[in-house]
N, C-alpha and C. Protein backbone atom coordinates (compact mmCIF):
# COMPACT_ATOMS: atom_id res chain seq x y z
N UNK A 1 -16.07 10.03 -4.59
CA UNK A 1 -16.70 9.66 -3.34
C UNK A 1 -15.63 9.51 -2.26
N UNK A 2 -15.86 9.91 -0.97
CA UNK A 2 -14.67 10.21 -0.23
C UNK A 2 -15.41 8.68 0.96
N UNK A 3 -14.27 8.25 1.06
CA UNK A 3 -14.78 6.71 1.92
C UNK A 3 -13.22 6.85 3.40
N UNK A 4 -13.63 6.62 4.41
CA UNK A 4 -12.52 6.74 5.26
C UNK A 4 -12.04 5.29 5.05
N UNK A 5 -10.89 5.73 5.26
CA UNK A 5 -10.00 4.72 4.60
C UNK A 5 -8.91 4.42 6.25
N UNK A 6 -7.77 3.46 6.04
CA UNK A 6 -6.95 2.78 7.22
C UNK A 6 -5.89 3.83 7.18
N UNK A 7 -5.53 4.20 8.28
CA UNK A 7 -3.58 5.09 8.24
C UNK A 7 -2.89 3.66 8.43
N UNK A 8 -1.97 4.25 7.04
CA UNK A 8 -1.20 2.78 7.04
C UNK A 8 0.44 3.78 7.02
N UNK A 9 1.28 3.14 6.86
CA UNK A 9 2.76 3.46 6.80
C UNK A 9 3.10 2.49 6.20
N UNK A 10 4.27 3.40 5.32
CA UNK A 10 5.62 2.88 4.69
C UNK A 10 6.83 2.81 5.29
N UNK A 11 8.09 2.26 4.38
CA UNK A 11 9.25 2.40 5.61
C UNK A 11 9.35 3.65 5.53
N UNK A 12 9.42 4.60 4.87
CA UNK A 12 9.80 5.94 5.20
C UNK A 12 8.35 6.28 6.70
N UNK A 13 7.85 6.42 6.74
CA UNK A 13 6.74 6.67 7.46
C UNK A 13 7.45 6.14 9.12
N UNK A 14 7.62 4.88 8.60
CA UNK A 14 7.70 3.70 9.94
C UNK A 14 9.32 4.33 10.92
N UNK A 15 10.03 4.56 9.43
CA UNK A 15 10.97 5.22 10.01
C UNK A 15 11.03 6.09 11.02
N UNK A 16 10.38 7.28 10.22
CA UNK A 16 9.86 8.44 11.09
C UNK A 16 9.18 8.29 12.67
N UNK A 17 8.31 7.58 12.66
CA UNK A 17 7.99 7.25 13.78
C UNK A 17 8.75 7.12 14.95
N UNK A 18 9.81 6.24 14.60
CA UNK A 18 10.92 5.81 15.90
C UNK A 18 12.03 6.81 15.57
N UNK A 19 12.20 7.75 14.69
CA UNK A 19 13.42 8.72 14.58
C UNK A 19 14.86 7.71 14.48
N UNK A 20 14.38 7.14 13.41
CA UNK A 20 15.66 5.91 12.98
C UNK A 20 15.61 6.11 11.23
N UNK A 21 16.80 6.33 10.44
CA UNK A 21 17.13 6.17 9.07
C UNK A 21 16.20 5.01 8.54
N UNK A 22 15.60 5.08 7.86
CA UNK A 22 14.93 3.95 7.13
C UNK A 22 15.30 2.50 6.30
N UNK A 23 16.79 2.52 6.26
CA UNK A 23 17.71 1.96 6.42
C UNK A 23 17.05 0.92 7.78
N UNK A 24 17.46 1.54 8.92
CA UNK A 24 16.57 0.72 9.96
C UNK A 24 15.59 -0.66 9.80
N UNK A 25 14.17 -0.48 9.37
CA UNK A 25 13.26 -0.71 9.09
C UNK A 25 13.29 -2.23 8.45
N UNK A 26 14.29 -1.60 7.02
CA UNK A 26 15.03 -3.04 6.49
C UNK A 26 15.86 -3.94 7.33
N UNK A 27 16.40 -3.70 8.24
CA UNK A 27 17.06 -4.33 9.12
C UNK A 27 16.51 -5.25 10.25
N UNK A 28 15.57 -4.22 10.61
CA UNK A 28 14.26 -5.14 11.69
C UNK A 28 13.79 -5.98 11.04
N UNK A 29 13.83 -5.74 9.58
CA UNK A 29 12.70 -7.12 8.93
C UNK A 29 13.60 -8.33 8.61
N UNK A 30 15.31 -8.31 8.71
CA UNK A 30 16.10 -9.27 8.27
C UNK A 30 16.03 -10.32 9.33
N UNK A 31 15.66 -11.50 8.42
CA UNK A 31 15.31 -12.67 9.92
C UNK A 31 16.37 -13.01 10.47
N UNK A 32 17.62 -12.78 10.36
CA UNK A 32 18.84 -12.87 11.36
C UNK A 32 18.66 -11.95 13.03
N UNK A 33 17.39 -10.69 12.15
CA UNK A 33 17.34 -9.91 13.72
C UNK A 33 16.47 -9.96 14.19
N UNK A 34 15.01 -10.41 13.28
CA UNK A 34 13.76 -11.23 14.17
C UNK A 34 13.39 -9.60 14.86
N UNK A 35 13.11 -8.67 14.71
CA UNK A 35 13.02 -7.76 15.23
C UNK A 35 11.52 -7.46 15.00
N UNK A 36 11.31 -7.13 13.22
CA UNK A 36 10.01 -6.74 12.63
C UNK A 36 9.60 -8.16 11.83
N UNK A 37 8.51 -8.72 12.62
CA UNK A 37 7.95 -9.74 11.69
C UNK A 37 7.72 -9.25 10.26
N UNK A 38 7.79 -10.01 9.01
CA UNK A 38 7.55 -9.44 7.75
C UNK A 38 5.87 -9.47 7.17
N UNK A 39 5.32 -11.15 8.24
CA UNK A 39 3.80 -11.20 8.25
C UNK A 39 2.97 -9.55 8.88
N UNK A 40 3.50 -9.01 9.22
CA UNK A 40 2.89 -8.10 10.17
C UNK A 40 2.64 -7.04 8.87
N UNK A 41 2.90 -6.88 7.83
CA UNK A 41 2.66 -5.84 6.54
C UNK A 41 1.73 -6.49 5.36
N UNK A 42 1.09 -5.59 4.93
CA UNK A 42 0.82 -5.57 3.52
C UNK A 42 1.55 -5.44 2.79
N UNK A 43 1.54 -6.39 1.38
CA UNK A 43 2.44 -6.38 -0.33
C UNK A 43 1.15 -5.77 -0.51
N UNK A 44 1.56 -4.66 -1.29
CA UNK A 44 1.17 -3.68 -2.38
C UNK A 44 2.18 -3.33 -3.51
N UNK A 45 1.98 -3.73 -4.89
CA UNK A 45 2.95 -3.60 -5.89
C UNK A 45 4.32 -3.52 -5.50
N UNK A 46 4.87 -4.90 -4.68
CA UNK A 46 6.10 -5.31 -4.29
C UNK A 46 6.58 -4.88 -3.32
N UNK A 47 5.63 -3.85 -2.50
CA UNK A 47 6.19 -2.99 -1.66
C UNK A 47 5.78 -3.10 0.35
N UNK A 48 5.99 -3.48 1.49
CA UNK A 48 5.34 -3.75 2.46
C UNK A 48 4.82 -2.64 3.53
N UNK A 49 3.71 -2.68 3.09
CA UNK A 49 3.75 -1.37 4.07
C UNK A 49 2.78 -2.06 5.63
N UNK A 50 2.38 -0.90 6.59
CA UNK A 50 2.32 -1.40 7.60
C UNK A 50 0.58 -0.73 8.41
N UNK A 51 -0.46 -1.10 9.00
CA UNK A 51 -0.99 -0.87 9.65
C UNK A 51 -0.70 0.05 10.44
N UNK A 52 -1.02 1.77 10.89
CA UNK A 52 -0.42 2.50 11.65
C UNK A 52 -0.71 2.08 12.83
N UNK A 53 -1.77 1.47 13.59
CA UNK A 53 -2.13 1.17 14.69
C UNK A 53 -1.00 0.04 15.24
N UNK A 54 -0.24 -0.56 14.58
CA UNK A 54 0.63 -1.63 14.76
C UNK A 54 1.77 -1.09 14.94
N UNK A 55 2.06 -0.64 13.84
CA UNK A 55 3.20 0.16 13.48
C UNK A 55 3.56 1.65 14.64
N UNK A 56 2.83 2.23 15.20
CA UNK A 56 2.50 2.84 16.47
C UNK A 56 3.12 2.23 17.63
N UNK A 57 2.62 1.25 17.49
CA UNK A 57 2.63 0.11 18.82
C UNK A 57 4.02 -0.56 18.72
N UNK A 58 4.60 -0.99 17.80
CA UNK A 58 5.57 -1.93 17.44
C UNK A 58 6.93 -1.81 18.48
N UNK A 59 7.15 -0.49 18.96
CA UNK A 59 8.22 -0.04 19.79
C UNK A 59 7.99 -0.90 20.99
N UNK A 60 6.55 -0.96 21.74
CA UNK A 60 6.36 -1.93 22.66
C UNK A 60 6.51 -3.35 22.84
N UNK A 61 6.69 -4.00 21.56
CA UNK A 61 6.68 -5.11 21.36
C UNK A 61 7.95 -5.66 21.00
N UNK A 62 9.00 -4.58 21.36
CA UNK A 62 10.33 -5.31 21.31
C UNK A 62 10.95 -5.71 22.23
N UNK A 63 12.39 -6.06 22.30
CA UNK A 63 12.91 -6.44 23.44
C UNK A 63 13.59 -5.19 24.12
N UNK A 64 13.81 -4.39 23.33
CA UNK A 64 14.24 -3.34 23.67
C UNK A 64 13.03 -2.12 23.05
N UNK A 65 12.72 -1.73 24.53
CA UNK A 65 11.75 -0.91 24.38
C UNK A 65 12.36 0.55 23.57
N UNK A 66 11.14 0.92 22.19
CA UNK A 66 11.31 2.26 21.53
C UNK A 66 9.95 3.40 21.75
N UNK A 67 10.35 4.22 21.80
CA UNK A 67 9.27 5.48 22.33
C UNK A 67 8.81 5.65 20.60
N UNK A 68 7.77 5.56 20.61
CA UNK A 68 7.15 6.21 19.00
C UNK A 68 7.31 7.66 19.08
N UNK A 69 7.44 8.59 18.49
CA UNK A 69 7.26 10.02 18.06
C UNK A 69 5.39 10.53 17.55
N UNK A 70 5.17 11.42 18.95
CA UNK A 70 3.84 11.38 18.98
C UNK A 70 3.09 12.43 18.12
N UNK A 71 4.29 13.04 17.60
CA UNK A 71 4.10 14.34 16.24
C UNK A 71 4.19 13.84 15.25
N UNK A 72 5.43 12.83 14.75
CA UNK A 72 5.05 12.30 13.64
C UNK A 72 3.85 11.33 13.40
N UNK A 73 2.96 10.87 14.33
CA UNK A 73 2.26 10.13 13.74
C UNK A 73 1.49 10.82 13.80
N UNK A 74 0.99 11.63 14.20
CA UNK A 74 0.03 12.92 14.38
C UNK A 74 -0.26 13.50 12.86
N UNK A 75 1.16 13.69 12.33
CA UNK A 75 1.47 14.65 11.41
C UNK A 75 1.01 13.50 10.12
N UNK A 76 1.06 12.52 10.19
CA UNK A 76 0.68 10.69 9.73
C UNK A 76 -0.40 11.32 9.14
N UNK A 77 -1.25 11.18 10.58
CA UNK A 77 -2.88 10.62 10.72
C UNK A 77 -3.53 12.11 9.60
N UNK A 78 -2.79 13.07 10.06
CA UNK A 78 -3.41 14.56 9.36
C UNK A 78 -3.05 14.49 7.76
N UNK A 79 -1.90 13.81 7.33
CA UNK A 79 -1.90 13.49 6.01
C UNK A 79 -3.04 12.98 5.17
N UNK A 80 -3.31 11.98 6.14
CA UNK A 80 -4.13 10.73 5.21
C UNK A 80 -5.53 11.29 5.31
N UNK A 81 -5.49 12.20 6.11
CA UNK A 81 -7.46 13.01 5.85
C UNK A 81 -8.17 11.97 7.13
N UNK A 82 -9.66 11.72 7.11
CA UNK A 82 -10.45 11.06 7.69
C UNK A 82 -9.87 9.73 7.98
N UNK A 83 -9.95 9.09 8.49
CA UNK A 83 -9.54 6.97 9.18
C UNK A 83 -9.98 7.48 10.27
N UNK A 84 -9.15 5.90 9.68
CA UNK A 84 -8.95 4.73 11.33
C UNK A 84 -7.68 4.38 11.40
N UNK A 85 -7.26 3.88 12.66
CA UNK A 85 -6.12 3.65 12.94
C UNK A 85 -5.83 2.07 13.16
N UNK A 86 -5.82 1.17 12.28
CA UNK A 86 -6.63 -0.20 12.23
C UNK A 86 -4.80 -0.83 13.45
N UNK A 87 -5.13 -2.26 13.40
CA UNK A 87 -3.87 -2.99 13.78
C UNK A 87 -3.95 -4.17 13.49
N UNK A 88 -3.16 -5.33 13.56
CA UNK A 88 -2.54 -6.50 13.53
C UNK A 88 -4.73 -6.98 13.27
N UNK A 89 -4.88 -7.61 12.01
CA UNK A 89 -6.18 -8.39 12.25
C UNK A 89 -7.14 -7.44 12.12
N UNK A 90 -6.79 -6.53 11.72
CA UNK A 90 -8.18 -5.71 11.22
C UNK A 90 -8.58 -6.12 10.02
N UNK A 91 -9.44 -5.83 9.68
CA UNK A 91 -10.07 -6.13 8.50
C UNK A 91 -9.73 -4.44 7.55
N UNK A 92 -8.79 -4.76 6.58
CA UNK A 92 -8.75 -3.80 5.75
C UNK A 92 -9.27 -3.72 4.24
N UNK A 93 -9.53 -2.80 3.72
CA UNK A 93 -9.87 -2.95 1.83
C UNK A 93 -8.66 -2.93 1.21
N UNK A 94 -9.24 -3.11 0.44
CA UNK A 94 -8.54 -4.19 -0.67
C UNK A 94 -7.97 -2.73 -1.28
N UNK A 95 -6.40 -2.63 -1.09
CA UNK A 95 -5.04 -1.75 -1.58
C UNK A 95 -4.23 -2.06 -2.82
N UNK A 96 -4.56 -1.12 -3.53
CA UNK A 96 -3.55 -1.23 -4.98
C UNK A 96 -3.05 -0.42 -5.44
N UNK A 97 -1.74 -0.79 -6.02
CA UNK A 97 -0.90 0.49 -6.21
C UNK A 97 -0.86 0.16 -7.72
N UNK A 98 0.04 0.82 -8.28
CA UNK A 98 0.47 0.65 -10.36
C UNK A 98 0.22 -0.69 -10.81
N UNK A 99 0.93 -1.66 -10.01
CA UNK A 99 1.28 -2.67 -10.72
C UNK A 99 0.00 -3.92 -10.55
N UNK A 100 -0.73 -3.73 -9.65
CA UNK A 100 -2.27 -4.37 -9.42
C UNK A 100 -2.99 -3.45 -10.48
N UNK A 101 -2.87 -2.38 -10.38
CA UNK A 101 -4.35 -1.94 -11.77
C UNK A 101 -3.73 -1.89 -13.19
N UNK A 102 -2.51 -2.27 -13.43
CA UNK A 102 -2.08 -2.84 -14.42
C UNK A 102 -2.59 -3.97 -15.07
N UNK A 103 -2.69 -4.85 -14.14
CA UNK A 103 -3.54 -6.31 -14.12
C UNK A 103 -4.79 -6.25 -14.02
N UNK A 104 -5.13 -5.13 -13.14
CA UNK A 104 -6.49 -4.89 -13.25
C UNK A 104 -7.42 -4.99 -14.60
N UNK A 105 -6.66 -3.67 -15.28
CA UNK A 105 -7.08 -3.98 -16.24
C UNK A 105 -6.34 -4.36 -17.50
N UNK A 106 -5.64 -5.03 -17.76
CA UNK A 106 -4.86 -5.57 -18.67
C UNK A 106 -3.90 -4.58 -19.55
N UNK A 107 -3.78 -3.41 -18.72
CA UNK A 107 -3.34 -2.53 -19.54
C UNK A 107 -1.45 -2.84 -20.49
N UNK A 108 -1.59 -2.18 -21.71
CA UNK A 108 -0.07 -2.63 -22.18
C UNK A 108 1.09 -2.15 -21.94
N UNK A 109 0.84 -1.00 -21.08
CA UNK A 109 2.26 -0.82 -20.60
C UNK A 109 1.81 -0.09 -19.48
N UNK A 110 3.20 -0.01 -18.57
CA UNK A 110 2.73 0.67 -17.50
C UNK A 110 2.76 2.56 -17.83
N UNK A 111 3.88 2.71 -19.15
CA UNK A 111 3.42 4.11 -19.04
C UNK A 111 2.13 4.48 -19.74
N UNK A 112 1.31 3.66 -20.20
CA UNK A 112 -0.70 3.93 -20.29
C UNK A 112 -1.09 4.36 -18.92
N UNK A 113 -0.54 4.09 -17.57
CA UNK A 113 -0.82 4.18 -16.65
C UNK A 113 -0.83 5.43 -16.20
N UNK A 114 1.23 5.63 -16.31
CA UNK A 114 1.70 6.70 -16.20
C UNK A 114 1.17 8.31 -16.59
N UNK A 115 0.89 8.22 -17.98
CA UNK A 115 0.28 9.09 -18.85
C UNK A 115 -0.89 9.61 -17.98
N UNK A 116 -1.71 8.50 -17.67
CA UNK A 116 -3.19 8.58 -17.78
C UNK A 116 -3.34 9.65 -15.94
N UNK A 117 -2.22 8.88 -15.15
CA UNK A 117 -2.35 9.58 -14.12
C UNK A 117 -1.67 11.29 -13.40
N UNK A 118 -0.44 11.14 -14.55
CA UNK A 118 0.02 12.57 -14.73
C UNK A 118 -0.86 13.69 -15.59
N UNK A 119 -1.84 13.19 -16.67
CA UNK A 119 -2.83 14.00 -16.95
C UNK A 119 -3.89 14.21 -15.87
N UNK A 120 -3.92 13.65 -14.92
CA UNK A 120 -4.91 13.41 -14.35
C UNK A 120 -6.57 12.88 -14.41
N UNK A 121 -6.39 12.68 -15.35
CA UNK A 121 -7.68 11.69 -16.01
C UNK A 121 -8.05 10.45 -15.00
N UNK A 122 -6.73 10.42 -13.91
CA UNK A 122 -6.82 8.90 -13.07
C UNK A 122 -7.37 9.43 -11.93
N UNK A 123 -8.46 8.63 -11.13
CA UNK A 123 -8.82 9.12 -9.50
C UNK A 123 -7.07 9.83 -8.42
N UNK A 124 -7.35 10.71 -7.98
CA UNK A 124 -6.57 10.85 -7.21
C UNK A 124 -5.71 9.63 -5.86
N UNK A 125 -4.97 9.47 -5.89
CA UNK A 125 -4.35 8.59 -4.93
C UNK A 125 -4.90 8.86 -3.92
N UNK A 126 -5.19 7.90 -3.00
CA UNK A 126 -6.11 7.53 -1.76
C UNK A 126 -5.16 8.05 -0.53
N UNK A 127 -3.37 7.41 -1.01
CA UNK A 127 -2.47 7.27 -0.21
C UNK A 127 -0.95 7.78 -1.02
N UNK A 128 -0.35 8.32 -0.08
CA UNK A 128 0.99 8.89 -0.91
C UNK A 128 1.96 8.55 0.04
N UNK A 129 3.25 6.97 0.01
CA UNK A 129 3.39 6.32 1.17
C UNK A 129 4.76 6.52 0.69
N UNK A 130 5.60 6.65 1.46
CA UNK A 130 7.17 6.62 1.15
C UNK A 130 7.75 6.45 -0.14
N UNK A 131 7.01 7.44 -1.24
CA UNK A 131 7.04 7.96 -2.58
C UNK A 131 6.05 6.95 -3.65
N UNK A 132 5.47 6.15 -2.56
CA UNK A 132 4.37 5.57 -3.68
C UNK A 132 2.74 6.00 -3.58
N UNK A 133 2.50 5.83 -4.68
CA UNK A 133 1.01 6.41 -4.90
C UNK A 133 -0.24 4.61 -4.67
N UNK A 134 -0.86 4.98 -3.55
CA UNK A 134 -1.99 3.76 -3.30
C UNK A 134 -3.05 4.43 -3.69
N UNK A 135 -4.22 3.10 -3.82
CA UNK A 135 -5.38 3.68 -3.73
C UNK A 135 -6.41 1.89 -3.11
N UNK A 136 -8.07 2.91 -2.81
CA UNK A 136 -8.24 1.58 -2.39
C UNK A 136 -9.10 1.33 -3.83
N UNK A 137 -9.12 -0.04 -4.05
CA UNK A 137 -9.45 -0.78 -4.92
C UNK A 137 -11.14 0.05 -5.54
N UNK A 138 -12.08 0.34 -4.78
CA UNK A 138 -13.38 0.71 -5.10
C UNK A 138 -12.61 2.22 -5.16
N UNK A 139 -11.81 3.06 -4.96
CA UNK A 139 -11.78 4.42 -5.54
C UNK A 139 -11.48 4.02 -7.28
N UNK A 140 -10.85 2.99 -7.04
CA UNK A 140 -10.48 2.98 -8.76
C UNK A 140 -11.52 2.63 -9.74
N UNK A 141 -12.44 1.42 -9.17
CA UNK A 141 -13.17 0.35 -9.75
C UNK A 141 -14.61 1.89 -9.60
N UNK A 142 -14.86 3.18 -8.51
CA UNK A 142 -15.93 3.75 -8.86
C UNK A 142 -15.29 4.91 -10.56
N UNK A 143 -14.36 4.84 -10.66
CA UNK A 143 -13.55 5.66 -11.99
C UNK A 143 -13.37 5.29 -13.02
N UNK A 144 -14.26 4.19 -13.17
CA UNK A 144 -14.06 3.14 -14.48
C UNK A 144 -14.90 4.53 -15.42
N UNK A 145 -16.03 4.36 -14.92
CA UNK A 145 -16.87 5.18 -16.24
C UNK A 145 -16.09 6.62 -16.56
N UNK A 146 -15.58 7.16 -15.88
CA UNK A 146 -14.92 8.62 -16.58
C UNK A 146 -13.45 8.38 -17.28
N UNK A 147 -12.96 7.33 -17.03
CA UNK A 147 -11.19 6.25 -17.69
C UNK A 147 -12.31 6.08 -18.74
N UNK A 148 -13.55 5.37 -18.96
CA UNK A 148 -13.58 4.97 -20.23
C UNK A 148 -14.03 6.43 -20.92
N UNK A 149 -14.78 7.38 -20.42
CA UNK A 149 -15.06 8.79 -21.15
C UNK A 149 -13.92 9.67 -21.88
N UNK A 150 -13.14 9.69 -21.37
CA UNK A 150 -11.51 10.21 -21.28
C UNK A 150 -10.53 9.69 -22.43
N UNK A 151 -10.75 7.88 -22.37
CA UNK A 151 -10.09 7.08 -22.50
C UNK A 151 -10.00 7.71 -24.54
N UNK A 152 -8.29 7.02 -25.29
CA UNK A 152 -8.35 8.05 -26.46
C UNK A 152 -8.73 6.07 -26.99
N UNK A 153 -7.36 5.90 -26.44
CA UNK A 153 -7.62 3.77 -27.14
C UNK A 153 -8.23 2.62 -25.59
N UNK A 154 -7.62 3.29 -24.85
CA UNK A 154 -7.46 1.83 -23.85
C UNK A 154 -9.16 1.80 -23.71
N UNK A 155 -9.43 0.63 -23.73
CA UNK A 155 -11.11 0.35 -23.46
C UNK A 155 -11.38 0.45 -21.78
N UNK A 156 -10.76 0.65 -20.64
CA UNK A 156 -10.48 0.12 -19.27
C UNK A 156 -11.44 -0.91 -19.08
N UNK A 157 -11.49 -2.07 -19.57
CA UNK A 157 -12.31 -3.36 -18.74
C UNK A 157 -11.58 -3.60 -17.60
N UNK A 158 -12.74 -4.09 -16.72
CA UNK A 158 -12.36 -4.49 -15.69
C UNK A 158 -12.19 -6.49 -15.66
N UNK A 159 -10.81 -6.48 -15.32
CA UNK A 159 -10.55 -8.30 -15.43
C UNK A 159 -11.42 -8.53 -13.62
N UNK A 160 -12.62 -8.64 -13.92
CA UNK A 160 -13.68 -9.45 -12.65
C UNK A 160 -12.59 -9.97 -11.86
N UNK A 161 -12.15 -11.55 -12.33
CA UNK A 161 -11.20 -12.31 -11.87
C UNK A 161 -9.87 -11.49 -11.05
N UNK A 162 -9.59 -11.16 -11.85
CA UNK A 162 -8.24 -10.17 -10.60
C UNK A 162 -9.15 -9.11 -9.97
N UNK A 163 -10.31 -8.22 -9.77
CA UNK A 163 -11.10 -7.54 -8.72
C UNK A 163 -11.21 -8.46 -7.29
N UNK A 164 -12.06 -9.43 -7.89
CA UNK A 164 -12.64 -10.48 -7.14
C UNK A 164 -11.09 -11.26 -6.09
N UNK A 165 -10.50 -11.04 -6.67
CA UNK A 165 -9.12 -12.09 -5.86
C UNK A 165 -8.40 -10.78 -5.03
N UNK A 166 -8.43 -9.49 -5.47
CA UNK A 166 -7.96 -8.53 -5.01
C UNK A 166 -8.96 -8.70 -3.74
N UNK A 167 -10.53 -8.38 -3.98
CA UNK A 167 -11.19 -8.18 -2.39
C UNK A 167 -11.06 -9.44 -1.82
N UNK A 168 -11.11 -10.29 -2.26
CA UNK A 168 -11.09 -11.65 -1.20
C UNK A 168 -9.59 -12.02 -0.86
N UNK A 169 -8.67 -11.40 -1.07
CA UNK A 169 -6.95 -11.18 -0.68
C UNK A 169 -6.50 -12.52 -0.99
N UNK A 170 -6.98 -12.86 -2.69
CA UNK A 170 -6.08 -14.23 -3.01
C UNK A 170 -5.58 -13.65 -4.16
N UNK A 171 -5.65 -12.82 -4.69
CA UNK A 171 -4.37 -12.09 -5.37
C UNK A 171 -3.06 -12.48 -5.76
N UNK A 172 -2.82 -13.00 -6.24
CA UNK A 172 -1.42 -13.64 -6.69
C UNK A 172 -0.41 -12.88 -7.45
N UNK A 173 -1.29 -12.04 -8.17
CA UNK A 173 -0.21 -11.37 -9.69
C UNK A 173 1.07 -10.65 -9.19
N UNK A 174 0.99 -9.81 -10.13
CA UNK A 174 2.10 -8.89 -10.21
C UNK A 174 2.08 -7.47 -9.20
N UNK A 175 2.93 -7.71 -8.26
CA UNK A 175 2.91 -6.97 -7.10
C UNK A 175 2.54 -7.34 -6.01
N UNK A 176 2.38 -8.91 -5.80
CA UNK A 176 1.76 -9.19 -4.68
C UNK A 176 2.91 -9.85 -3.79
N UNK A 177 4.21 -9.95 -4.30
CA UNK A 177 5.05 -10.48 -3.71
C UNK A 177 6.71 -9.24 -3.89
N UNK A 178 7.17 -9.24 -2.25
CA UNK A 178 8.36 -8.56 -2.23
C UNK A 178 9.44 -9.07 -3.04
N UNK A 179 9.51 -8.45 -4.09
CA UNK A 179 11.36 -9.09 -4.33
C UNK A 179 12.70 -8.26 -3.71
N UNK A 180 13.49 -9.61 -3.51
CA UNK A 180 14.55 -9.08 -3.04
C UNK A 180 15.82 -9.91 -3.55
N UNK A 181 16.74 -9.15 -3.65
CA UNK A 181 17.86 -9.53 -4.16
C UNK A 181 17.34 -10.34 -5.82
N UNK A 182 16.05 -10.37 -6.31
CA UNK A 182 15.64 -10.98 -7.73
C UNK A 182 15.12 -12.04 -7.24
N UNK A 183 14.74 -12.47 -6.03
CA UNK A 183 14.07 -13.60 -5.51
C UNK A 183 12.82 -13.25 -4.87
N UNK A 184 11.98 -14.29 -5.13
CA UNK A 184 10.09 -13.61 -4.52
C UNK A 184 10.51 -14.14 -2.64
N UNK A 185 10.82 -13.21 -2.03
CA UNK A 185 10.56 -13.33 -0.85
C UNK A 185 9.32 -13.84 0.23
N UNK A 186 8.18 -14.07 -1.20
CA UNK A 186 6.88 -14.41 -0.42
C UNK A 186 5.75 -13.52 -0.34
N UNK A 187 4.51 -13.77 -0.45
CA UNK A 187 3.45 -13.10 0.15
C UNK A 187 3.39 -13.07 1.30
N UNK A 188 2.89 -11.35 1.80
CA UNK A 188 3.13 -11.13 3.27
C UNK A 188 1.48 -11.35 3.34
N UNK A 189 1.29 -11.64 4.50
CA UNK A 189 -0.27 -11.97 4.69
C UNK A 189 -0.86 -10.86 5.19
């Protein structure tokens, strides 16, 4: 089922935008430079990515004004198929990458995952973001019945409890927080 979904960005993405090394990106977010708020992203399996409508905009909102690149986000928006271009306070669905449908469904390793999605037996990725594979939560949760048709051992139950905390964005597990340097840097809101 094809559902329009948000253009979001990664740092590679975000990079692109302003025609800055991605290197960059990490730098705006170091609170010594107060540049890129870190609240301003989504954690998805440890990773922050960004609202394109924000992330678009973000050049305006510095002190030193940056021109966005109006091809690369162009070239963005034509990636990701059908959206929206949400921003700061939109209401988005509920985003999971490996390490949320790991928990999802209790699976025992992540290469059950691996396997399952290089055969392709797994829904296609929703999103393909600065080398990570997203999806939104109901592309996965409508793929339960053909994971279990497919399936040779894994049963795919669905853990309710981590669904339910995934759509209502109280999510805690594994991937919901950036690490850095081996320290949980926090849930980004």
């Amino acid at each position: 089922m094809s559902r329009r979904k948000p253009y979001l960005v990664g740092h590679q993405e975000f990079a692109a935008l302003y025609r800055v090394d991605q290197k960059q990106v990490a730098q705006w977010l170091a609170p010594s430079r107060g540049v890129l708020d870190p609240a301003t992203a989504i954690v998805v399996s440890g990773v922050r990515y960004w609202p394109l409508g924000y992330a678009a905009r973000f050049g305006t909102t510095t002190a030193r004004f940056r021109q966005v690149d109006d091809d690369v986000k162009a070239r963005i928006i034509e990636g990701q198929g059908e959206g929206w271009a949400p921003d700061l306070g939109d209401d988005l669905p509920p985003i999971i990458g490996q390490q949320e449908i790991i928990e999802l469904f209790h699976l025992p390793a992540q290469g059950n995952l691996a396997t399952t999605i290089a055969t392709k037996r797994f829904p296609e990725h929703d999103w393909l973001l600065s080398g990570s594979m997203l999806w939104m939560l109901e592309t996965v949760l409508d793929a339960v019945p053909k994971l279990r048709e497919s399936a040779r051992s894994l049963p795919w139950d669905v853990d309710e409890a981590v669904a339910a905390a995934l759509r209502d964005d109280t999510y805690d597990g594994p991937g919901s927080r950036v690490l850095t340097r081996g320290r949980h840097a926090g849930k980004t809101p």
